[in-house]
Protein backbone atom coordinates (compact mmCIF):
# COMPACT_ATOMS: atom_id res chain seq x y z
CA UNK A 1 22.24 -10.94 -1.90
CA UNK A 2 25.01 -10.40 -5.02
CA UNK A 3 25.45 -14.12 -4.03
CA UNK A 4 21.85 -15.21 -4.93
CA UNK A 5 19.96 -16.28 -8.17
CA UNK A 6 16.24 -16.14 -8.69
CA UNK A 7 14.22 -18.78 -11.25
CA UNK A 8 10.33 -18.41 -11.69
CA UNK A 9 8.07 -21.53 -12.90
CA UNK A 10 5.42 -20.03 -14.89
CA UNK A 11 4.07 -24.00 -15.82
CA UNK A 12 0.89 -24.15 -13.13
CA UNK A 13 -2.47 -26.08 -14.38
CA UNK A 14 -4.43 -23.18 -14.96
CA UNK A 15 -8.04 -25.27 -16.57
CA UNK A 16 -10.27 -23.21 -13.74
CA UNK A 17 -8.76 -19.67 -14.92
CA UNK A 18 -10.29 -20.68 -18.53
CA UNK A 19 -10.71 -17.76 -20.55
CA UNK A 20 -8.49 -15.66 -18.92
CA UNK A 21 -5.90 -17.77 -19.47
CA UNK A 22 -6.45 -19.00 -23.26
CA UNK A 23 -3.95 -16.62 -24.66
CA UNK A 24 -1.67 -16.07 -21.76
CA UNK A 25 0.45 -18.05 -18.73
CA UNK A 26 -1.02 -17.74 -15.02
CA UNK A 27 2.14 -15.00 -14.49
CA UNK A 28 0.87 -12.76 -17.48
CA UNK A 29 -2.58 -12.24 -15.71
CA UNK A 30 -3.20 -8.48 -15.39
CA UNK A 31 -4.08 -7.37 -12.13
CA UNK A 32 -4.64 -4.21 -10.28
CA UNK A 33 -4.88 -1.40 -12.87
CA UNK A 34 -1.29 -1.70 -14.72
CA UNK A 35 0.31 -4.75 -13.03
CA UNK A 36 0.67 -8.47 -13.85
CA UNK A 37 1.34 -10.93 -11.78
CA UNK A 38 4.87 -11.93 -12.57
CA UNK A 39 5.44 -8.21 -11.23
CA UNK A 40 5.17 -9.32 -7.49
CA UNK A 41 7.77 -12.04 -8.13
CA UNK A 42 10.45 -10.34 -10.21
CA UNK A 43 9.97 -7.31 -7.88
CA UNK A 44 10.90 -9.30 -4.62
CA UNK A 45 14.11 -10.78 -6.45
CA UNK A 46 15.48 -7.78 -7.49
CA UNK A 47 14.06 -5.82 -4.25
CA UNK A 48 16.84 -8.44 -2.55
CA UNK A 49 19.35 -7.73 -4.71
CA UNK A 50 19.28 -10.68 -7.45
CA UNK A 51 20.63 -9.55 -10.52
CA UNK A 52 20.34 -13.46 -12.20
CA UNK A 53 16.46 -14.08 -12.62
CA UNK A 54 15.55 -16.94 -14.94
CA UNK A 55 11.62 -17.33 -16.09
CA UNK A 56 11.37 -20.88 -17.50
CA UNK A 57 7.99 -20.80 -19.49
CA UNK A 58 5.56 -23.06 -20.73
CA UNK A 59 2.88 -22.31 -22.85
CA UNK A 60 0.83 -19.70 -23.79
CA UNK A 61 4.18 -17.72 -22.97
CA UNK A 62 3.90 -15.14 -25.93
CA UNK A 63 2.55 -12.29 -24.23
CA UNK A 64 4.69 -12.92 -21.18
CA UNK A 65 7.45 -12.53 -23.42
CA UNK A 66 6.45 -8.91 -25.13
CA UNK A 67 5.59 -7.97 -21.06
CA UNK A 68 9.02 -8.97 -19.33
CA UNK A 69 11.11 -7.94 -22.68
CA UNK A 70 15.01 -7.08 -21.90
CA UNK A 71 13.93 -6.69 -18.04
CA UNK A 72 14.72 -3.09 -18.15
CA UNK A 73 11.87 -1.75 -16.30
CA UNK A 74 13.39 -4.25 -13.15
CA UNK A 75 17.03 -2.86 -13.70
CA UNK A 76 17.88 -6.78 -15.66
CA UNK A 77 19.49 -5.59 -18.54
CA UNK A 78 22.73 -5.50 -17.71
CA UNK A 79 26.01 -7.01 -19.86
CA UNK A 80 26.98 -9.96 -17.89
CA UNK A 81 23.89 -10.96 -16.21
CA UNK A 82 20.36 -9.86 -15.89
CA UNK A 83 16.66 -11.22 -16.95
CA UNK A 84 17.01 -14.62 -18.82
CA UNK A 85 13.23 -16.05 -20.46
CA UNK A 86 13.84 -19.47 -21.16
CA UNK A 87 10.93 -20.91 -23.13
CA UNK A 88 10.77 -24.79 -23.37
CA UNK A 89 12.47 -26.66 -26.01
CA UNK A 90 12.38 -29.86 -27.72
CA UNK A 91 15.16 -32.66 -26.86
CA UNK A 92 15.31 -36.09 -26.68
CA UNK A 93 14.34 -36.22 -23.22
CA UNK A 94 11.88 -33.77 -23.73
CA UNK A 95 8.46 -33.08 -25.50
CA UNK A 96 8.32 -29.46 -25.31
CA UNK A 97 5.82 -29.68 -22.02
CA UNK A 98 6.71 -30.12 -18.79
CA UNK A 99 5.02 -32.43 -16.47
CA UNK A 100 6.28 -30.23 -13.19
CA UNK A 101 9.30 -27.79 -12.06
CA UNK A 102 11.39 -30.93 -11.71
CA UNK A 103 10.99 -31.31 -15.41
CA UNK A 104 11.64 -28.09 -16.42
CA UNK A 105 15.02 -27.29 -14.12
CA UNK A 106 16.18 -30.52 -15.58
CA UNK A 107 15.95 -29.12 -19.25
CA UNK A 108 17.35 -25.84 -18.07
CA UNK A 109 20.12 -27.64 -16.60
CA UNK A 110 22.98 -25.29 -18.71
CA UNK A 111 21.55 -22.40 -17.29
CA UNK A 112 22.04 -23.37 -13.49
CA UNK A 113 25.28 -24.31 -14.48
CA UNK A 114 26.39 -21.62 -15.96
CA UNK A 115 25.15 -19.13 -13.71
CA UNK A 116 27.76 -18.56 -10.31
CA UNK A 117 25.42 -17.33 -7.76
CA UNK A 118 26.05 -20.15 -4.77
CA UNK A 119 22.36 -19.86 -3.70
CA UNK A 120 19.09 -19.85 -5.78
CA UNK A 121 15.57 -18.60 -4.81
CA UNK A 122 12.96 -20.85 -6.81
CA UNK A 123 9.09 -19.76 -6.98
CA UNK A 124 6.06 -20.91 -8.54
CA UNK A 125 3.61 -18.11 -10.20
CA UNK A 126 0.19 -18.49 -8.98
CA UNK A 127 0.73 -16.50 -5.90
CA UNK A 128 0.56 -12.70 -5.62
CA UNK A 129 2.84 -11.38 -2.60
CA UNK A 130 5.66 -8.64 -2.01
CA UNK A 131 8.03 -10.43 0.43
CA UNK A 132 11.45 -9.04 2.06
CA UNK A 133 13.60 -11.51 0.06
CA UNK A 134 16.60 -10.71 1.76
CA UNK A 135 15.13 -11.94 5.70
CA UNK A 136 14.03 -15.60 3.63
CA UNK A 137 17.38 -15.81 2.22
CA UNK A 138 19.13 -14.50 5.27
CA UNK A 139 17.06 -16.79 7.71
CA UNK A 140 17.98 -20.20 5.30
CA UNK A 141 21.67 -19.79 5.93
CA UNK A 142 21.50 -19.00 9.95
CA UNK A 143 19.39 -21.81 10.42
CA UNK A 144 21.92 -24.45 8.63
CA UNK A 145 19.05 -26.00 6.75
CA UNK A 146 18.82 -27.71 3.26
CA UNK A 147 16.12 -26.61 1.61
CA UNK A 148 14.17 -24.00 3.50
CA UNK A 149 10.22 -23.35 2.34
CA UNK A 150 8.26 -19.84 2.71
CA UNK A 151 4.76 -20.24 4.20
CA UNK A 152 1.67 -18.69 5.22
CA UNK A 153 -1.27 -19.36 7.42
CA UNK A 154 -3.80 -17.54 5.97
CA UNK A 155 -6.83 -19.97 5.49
CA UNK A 156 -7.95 -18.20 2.59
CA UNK A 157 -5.27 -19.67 0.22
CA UNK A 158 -5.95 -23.29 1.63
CA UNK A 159 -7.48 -25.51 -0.74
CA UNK A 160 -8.89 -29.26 -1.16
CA UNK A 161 -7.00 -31.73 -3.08
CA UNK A 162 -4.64 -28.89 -4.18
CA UNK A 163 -1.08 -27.49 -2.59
CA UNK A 164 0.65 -28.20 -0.04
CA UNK A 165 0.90 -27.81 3.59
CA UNK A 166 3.37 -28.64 6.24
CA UNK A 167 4.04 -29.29 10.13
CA UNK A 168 6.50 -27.22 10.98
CA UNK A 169 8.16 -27.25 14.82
CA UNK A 170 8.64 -23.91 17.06
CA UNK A 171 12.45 -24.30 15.86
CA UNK A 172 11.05 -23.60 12.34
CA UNK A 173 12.16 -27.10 10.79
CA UNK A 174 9.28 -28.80 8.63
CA UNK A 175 8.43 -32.17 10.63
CA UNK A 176 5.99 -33.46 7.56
CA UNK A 177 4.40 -32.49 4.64
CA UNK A 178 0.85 -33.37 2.70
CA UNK A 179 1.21 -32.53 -1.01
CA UNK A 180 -2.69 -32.39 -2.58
CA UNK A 181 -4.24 -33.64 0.29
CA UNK A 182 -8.55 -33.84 -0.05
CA UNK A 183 -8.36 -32.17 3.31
CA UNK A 184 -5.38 -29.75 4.58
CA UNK A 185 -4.62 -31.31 8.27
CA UNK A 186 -2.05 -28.50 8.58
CA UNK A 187 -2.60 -24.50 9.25
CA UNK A 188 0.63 -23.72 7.72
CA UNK A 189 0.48 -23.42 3.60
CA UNK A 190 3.60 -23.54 1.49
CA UNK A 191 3.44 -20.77 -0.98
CA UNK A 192 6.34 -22.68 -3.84
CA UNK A 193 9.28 -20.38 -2.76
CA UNK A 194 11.99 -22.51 -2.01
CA UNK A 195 15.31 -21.37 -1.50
CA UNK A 196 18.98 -24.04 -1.27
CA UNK A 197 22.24 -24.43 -2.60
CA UNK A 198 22.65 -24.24 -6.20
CA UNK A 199 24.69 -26.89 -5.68
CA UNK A 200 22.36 -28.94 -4.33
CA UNK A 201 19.91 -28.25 -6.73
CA UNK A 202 21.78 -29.68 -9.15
CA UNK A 203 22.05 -33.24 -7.39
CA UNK A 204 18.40 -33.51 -6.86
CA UNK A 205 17.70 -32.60 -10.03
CA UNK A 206 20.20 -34.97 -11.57
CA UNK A 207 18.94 -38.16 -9.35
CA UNK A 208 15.33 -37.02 -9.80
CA UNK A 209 15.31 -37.25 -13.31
CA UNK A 210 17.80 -40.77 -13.42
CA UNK A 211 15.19 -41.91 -11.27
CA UNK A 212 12.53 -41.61 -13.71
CA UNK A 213 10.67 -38.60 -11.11
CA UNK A 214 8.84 -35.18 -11.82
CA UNK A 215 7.27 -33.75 -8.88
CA UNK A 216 10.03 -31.67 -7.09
CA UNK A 217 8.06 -31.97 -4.09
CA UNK A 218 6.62 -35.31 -3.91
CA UNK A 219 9.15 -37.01 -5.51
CA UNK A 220 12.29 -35.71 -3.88
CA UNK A 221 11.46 -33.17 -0.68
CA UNK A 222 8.89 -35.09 1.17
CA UNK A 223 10.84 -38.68 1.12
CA UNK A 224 13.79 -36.03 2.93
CA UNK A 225 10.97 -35.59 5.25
CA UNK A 226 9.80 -38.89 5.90
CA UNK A 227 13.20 -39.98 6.48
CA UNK A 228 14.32 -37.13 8.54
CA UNK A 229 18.11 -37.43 7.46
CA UNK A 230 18.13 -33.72 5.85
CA UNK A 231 17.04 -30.22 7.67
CA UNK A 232 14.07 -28.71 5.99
CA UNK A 233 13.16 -25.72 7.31
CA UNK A 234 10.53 -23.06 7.03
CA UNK A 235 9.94 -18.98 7.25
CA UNK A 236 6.73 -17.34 7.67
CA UNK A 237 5.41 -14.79 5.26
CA UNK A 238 3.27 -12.54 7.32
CA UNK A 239 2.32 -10.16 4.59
CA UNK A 240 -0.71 -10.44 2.68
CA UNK A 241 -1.19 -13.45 -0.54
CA UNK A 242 -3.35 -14.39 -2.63
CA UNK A 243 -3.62 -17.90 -4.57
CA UNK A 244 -4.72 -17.48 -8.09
CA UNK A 245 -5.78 -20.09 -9.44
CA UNK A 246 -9.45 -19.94 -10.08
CA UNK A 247 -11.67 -17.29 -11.60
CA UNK A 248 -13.12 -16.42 -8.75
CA UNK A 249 -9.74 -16.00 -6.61
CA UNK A 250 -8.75 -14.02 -9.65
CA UNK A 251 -11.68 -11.55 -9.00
CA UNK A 252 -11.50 -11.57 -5.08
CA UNK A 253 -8.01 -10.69 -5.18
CA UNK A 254 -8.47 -7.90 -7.41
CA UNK A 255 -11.84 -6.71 -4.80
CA UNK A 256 -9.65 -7.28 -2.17
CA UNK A 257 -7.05 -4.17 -3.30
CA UNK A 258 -9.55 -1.56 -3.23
CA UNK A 259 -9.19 -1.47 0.20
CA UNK A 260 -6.85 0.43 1.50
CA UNK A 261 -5.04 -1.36 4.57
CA UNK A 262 -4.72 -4.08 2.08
CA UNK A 263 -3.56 -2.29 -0.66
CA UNK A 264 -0.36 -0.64 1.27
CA UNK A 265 0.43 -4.11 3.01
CA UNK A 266 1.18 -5.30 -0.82
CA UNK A 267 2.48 -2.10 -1.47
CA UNK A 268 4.69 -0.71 0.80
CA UNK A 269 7.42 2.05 0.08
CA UNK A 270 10.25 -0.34 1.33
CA UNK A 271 9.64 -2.71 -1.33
CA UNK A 272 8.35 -1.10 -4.53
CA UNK A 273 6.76 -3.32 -7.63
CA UNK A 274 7.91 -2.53 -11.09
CA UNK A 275 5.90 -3.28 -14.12
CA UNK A 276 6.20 -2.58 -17.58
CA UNK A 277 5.50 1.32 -18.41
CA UNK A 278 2.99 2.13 -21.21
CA UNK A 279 3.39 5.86 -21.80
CA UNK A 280 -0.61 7.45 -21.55
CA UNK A 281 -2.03 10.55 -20.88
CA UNK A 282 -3.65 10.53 -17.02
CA UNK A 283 -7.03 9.63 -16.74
CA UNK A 284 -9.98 12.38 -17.80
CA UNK A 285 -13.21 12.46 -16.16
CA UNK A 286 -16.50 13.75 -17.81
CA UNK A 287 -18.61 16.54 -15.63
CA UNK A 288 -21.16 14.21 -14.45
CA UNK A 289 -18.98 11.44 -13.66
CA UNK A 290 -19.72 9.33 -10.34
CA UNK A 291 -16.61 7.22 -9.73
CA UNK A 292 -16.71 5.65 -6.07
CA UNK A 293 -13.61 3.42 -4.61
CA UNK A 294 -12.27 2.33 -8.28
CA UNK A 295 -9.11 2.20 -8.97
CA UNK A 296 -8.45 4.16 -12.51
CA UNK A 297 -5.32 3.52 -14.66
CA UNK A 298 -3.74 6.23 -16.88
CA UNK A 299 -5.33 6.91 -20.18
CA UNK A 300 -8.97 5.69 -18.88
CA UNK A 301 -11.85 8.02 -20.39
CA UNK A 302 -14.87 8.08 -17.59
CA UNK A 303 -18.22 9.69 -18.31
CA UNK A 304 -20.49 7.53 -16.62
CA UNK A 305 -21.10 5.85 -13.33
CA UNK A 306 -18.35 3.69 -12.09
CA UNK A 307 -18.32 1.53 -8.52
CA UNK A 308 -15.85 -1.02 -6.72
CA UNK A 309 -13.92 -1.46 -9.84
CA UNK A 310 -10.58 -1.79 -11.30
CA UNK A 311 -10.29 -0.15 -14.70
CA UNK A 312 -6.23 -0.97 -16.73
CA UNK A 313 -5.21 1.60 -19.12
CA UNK A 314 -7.52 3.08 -22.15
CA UNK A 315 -10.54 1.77 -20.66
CA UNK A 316 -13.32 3.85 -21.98
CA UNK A 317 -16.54 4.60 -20.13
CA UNK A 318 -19.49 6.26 -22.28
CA UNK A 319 -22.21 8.85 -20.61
CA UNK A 320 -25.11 6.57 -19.19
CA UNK A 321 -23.00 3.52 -18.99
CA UNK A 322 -23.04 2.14 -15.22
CA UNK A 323 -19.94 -0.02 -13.62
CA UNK A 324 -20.18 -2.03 -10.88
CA UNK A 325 -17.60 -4.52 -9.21
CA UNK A 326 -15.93 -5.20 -12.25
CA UNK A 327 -12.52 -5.60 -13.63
CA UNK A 328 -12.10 -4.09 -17.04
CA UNK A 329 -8.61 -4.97 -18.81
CA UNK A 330 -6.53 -2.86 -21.01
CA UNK A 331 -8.61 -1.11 -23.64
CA UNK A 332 -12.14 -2.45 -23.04
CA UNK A 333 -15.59 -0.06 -23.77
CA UNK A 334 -18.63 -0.01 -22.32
CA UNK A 335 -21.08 1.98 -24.26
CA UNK A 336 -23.82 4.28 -23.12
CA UNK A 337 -26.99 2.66 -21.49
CA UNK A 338 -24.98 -0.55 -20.60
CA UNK A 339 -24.66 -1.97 -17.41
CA UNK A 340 -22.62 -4.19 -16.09
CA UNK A 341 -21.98 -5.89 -12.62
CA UNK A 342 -19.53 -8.59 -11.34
CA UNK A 343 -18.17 -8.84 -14.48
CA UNK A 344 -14.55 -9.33 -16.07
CA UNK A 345 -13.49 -8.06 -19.39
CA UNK A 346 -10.61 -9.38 -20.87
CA UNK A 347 -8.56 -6.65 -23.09
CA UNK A 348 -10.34 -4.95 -26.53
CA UNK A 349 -13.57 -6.45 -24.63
CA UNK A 350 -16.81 -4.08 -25.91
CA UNK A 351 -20.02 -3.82 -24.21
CA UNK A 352 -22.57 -2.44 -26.95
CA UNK A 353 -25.48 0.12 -26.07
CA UNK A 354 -28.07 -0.97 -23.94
CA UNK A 355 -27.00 -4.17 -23.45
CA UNK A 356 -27.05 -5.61 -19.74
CA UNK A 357 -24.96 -7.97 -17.77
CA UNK A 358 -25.22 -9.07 -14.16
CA UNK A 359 -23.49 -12.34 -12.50
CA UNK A 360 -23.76 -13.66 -9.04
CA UNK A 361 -20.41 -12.45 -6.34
CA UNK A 362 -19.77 -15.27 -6.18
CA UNK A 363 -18.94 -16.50 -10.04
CA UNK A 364 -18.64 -13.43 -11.96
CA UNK A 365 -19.03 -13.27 -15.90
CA UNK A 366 -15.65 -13.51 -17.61
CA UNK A 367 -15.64 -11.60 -21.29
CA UNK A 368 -12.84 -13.31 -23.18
CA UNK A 369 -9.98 -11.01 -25.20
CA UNK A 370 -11.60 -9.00 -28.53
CA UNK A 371 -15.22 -9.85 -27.82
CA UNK A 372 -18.26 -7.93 -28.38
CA UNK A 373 -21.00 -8.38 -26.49
């Protein structure tokens, strides 16, 4: 894997996160206690042995930036090559935003030429898995295929008028595609992990954008598709994802790790995931503390009732307060007497005395960054 290169697109519409992503990029989302998501994706790159991962950025990149820093926590930092953050830039050509990945390879065009790895591993950032890099890269160049595509077929990440799903033959090779249909005709879900030749990258990149396209996807894989004069292949993911691209996929994934079975499918000791390390003391718990299937992040202060819930570091619980299936980011209080169910509070979020707050499973309450409620 010395002879592969890994490049994250951290540019996804993200309008249905809304508050949670105001300040930050889809990939910067915390999850799970002490992780974000851009964890999962670096983690499977350098799990395989990539030791050339670019993030190109969008907007809202700032705290991605201060969470990724010199990539030292993923082993990135070395002299020659390592963790590159490419932020977008203004040209001639281009306005600063990108209108899809096609865009933004094409203004990071000196980086995949500079960069010698003769294979490159490209993923989007809205989904959460920890794949075996090494059997996606190693199936591509066995089968003999172009461009080969990771998949899933878990319904749960299916979704109308958004992503895109494929026909795929029992030799694995991708027979058609639908990109946004209103209704998914295909089991099979394409998570945006791609992996080709550099080489080739760099053509369809080049004619893409002399061609006037954007959509990597629409505009250049599915017309290889349609005219069946290229190999497009396909590798099943087996392991657990999640699509996050709604507030209330953002919550269900989170649920969805407090249970066990799931939680050492995304986590298992063959393929670790590294995150950024914020020295704390551990956790301390107050004598009458109830704190039932809730996963607790280092310097957390508990002295009240706490259920089905994910607190991140320096959360701070007061005596009387009661927690229930709720996400509480870095930092966040809830006072004594409050309660507070199905809720998520973005980081430095405070819930006064007294004060009560209950939303439906289904559409919890988000509490955007510094508010007090």
């Amino acid at each position: 894997m010395k002879d592969v290169m890994g490049i994250v697109y951290t540019g996804e519409n993200d309008a249905l996160l809304r508050e949670l992503t105001m300040v930050r990029a889809i990939a910067a989302l915390p999850v799970v206690g002490r992780y974000r998501v851009v964890d999962f994706l670096v983690s499977s790159m350098v799990n395989g042995g990539m030791r050339n991962v670019g993030i190109i950025m969008q907007k809202n990149y700032h705290s991605l930036m201060d969470h990724m820093g010199s990539g030292k926590e993923w082993d990135l930092h070395g002299k020659n090559e390592g963790l590159y953050l490419l932020p977008p830039f203004l040209t001639r050509e281009n306005a600063g935003v990108y209108n899809s990945l096609l865009d933004a390879l094409h203004s990071n065009t000196n980086y995949l030429e500079r960069s010698k790895q003769e294979y490159v591993v490209i993923t989007g950032s809205n989904f959460v898995y920890n794949a075996d890099l090494n059997d996606f890269v190693r199936a591509h160049v066995q089968s003999g295929a172009e461009i080969t595509f990771m998949y899933t077929k878990q319904p749960s990440v299916q979704r109308e008028n958004f992503g895109i799903y494929a026909a795929i033959s029992e030799g694995g090779e991708v027979t058609d595609i639908e990109v946004e249909p209103v209704k998914p005709n295909y089991e099979n879900t394409l998570m945006n992990v791609i992996v080709l030749r550099r080489d080739l990258l760099r053509q369809l990149v080049d004619k893409g954008a002399a061609h006037g396209q954007h959509d990597l996807y629409r505009d250049i894989v599915l017309p290889m598709v349609q005219a069946a004069n290229a190999k497009i292949g396909a590798w099943e993911y087996t392991g657990p994802a999640w699509l996050i691209d709604s507030v209330q996929s953002y919550f269900r994934f989170n649920m969805d790790v407090l249970d066990s079975e799931t939680r050492a499918r995304l986590f298992p000791d063959n393929l670790p995931v590294y995150t950024k390390v914020r020295d704390e003391m551990p956790a301390r718990y107050g004598e009458s503390v109830q704190c039932v299937n809730t996963l607790v992040a280092d310097g957390c202060i508990i002295e009240g009732t706490v259920e089905n819930s994910i607190l991140f570091r320096g959360v701070r619980i007061a005596p009387g307060a009661h927690v229930k299936n709720c996400i509480i980011m870095q930092d966040g209080q809830v006072h004594s007497g409050a309660y507070i169910e199905n809720c998520i509070l973005d980081k430095q979020a405070v819930i006064k005395r007294n004060a009560r707050l209950i939303g439906p499973n289904a559409y919890p309450i988000v509490i955007a960054k510094n508010v007090v409620i």
